[in-house]
Protein backbone atom coordinates (compact mmCIF):
# COMPACT_ATOMS: atom_id res chain seq x y z
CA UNK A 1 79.23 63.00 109.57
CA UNK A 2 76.23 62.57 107.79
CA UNK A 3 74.63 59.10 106.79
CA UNK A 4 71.89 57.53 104.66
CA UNK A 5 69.37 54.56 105.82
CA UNK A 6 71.34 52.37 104.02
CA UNK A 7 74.64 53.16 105.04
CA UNK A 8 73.04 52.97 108.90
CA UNK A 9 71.93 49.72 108.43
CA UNK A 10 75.07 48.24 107.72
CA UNK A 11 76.43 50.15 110.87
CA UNK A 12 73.27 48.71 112.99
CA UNK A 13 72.34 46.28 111.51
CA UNK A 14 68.48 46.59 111.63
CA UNK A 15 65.78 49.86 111.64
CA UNK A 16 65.22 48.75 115.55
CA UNK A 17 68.88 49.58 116.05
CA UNK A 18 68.50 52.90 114.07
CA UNK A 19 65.67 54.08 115.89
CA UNK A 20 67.00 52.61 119.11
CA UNK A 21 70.35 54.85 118.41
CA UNK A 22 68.38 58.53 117.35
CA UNK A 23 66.25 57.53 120.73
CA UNK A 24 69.76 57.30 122.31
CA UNK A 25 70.68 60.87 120.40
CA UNK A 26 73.93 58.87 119.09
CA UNK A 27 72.51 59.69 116.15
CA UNK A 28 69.63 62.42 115.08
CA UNK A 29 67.45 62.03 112.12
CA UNK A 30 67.50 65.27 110.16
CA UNK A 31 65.40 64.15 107.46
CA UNK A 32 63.81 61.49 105.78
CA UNK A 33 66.28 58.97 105.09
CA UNK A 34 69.01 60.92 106.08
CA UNK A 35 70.88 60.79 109.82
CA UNK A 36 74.00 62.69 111.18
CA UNK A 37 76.16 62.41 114.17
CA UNK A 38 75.33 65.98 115.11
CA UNK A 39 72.03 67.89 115.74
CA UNK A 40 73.07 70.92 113.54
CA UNK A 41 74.34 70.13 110.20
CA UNK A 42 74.39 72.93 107.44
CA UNK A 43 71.62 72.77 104.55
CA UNK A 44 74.27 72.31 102.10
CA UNK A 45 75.74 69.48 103.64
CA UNK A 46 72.34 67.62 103.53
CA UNK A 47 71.98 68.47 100.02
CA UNK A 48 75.26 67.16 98.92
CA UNK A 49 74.35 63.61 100.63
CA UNK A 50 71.21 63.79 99.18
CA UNK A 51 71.96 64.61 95.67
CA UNK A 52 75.99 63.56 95.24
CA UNK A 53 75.43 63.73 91.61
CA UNK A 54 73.53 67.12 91.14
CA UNK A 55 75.56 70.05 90.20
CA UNK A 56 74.95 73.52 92.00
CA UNK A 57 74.06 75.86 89.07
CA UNK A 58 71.65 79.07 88.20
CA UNK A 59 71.26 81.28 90.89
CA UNK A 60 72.65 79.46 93.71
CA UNK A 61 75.83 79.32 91.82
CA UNK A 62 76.30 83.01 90.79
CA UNK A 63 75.43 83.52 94.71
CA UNK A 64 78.07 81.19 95.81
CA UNK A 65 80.46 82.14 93.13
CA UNK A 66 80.02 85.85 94.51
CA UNK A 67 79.01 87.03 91.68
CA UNK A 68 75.82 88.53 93.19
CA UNK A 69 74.83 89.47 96.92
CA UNK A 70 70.63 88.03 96.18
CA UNK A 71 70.47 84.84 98.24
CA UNK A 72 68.40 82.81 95.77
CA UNK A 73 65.01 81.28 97.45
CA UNK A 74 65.76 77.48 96.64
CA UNK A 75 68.75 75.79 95.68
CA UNK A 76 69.40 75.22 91.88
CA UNK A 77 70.65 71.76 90.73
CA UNK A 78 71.45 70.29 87.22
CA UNK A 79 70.85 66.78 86.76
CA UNK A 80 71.26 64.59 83.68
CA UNK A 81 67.91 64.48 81.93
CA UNK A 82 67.40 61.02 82.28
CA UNK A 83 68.08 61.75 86.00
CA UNK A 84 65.42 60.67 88.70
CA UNK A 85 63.07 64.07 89.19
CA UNK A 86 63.93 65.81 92.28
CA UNK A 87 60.53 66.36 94.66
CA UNK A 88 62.06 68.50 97.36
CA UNK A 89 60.54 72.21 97.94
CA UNK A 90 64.10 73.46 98.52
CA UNK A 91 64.90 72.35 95.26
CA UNK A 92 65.10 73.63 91.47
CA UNK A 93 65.84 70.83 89.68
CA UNK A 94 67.40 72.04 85.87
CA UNK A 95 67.67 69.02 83.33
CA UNK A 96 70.98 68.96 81.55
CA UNK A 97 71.66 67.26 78.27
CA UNK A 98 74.59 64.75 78.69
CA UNK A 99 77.09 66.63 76.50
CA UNK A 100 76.48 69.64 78.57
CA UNK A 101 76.51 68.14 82.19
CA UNK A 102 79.84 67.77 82.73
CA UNK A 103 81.00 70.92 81.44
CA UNK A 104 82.71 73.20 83.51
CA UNK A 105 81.97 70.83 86.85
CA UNK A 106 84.05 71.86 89.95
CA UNK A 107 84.39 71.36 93.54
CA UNK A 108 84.27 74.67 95.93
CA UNK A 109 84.19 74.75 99.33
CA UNK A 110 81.51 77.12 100.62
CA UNK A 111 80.69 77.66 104.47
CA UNK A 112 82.83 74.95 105.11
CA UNK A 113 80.81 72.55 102.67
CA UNK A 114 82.23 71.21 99.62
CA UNK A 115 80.09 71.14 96.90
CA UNK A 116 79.55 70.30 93.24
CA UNK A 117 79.16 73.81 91.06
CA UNK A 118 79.84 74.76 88.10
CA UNK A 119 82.62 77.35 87.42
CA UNK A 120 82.33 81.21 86.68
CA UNK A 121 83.40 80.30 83.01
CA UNK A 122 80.30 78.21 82.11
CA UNK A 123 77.93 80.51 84.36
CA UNK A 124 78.82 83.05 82.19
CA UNK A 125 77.63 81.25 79.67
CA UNK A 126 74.37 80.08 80.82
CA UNK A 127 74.04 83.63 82.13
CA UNK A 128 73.78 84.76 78.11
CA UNK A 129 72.16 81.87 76.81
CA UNK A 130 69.39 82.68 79.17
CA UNK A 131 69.30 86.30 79.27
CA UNK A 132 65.69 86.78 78.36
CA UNK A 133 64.98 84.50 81.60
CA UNK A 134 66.44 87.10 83.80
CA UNK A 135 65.48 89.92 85.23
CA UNK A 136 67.75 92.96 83.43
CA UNK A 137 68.95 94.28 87.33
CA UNK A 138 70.04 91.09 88.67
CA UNK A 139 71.16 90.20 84.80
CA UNK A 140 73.18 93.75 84.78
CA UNK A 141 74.74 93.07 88.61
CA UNK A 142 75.75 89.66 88.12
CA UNK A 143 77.40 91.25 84.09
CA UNK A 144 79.42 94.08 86.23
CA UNK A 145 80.81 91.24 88.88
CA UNK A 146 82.39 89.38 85.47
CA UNK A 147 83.90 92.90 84.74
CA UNK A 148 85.30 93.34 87.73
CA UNK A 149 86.70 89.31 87.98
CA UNK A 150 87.66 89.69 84.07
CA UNK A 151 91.62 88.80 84.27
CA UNK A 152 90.38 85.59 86.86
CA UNK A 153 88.29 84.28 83.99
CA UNK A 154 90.19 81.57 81.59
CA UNK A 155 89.07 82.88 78.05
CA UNK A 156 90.59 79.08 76.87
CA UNK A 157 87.39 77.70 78.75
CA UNK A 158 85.11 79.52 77.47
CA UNK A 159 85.88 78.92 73.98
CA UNK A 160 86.28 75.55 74.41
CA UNK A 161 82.66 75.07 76.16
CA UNK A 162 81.49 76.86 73.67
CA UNK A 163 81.73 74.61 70.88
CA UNK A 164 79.00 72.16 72.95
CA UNK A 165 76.37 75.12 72.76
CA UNK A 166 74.27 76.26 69.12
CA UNK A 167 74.43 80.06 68.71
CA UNK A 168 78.21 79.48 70.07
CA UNK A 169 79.21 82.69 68.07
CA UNK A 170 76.53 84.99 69.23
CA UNK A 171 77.14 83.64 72.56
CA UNK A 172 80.55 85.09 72.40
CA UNK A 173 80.09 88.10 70.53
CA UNK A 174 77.71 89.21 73.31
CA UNK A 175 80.37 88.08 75.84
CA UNK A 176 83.27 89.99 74.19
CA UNK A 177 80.92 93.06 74.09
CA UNK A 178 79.16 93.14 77.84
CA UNK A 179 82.30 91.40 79.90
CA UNK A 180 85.55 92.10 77.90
């Protein structure tokens, strides 16, 4: 199980105690501020405690989701905009306006980790929207997965998320024409 400084020190009672403990190895600091029970704990895990909030998105979720086979080379996470900025090297923090944010927000288990992601319908979404931001390969591999998970996708979601987004039309159009 994995625990934060603050949740330790109502378990030990002091920092002395703490340290006292990871000495012992009854507990072992992974990182800053953050402790587990056992020495090995999956990244994801760690991120999770860190971040409860954030929502796996971008690449990390089309790489999760299956949807592509490139491991992505930090881990993408939406946050509210008025959201504390995230200053971890593993991390790409992407700032979400409120009406967006909770959109499409699921759980999946992945590696045995349960996470915070958003679902294939709104990553399809984002994957138009910001077309121009991708490279046309990984854009045209992650486009043929859709095809080939077309009768998993709920069309109802789509539409509905859609009426958050400007350009909701052309969004769709484009949709109807690459995935359908």
């Amino acid at each position: 199980m994995l625990y934060t400084h603050k949740e330790l020190l109502k378990i030990y009672k002091s920092n002395y105690q703490i340290e006292k403990a990871v000495r012992e190895q009854k507990i072992f600091k992974l990182e800053k501020g953050i402790y587990s029970d056992k020495k090995n704990v999956h990244y994801l895990e760690i991120i999770v405690k860190k971040y409860p909030e954030a929502i796996i998105t971008g690449e990390s979720a089309y790489y999760y989701h299956n949807l592509t086979d490139v491991i992505p080379d930090k881990i993408y996470l939406a946050t509210k905009r008025e959201a504390t900025r995230i200053r971890d090297k593993r991390i790409k923090q992407i700032l979400v306006s409120d009406n967006l944010f909770e959109l499409g927000r699921e759980s999946l288990i992945f590696e045995g980790v349960l996470i915070n992601i958003y679902n294939k319908e709104k990553m399809l979404i984002e994957l138009i929207k910001n077309k121009s931001n991708v490279s046309f390969d990984y854009y045209k591999e992650i486009i043929l997965s859709y095809r080939n998970i077309v009768n998993e996708l709920q069309n109802w979601k789509i539409e509905q998320y859609l009426e958050n987004y400007s350009l909701e039309e052309r969004i769709l159009d484009i949709i109807k024409k690459e995935v359908f």
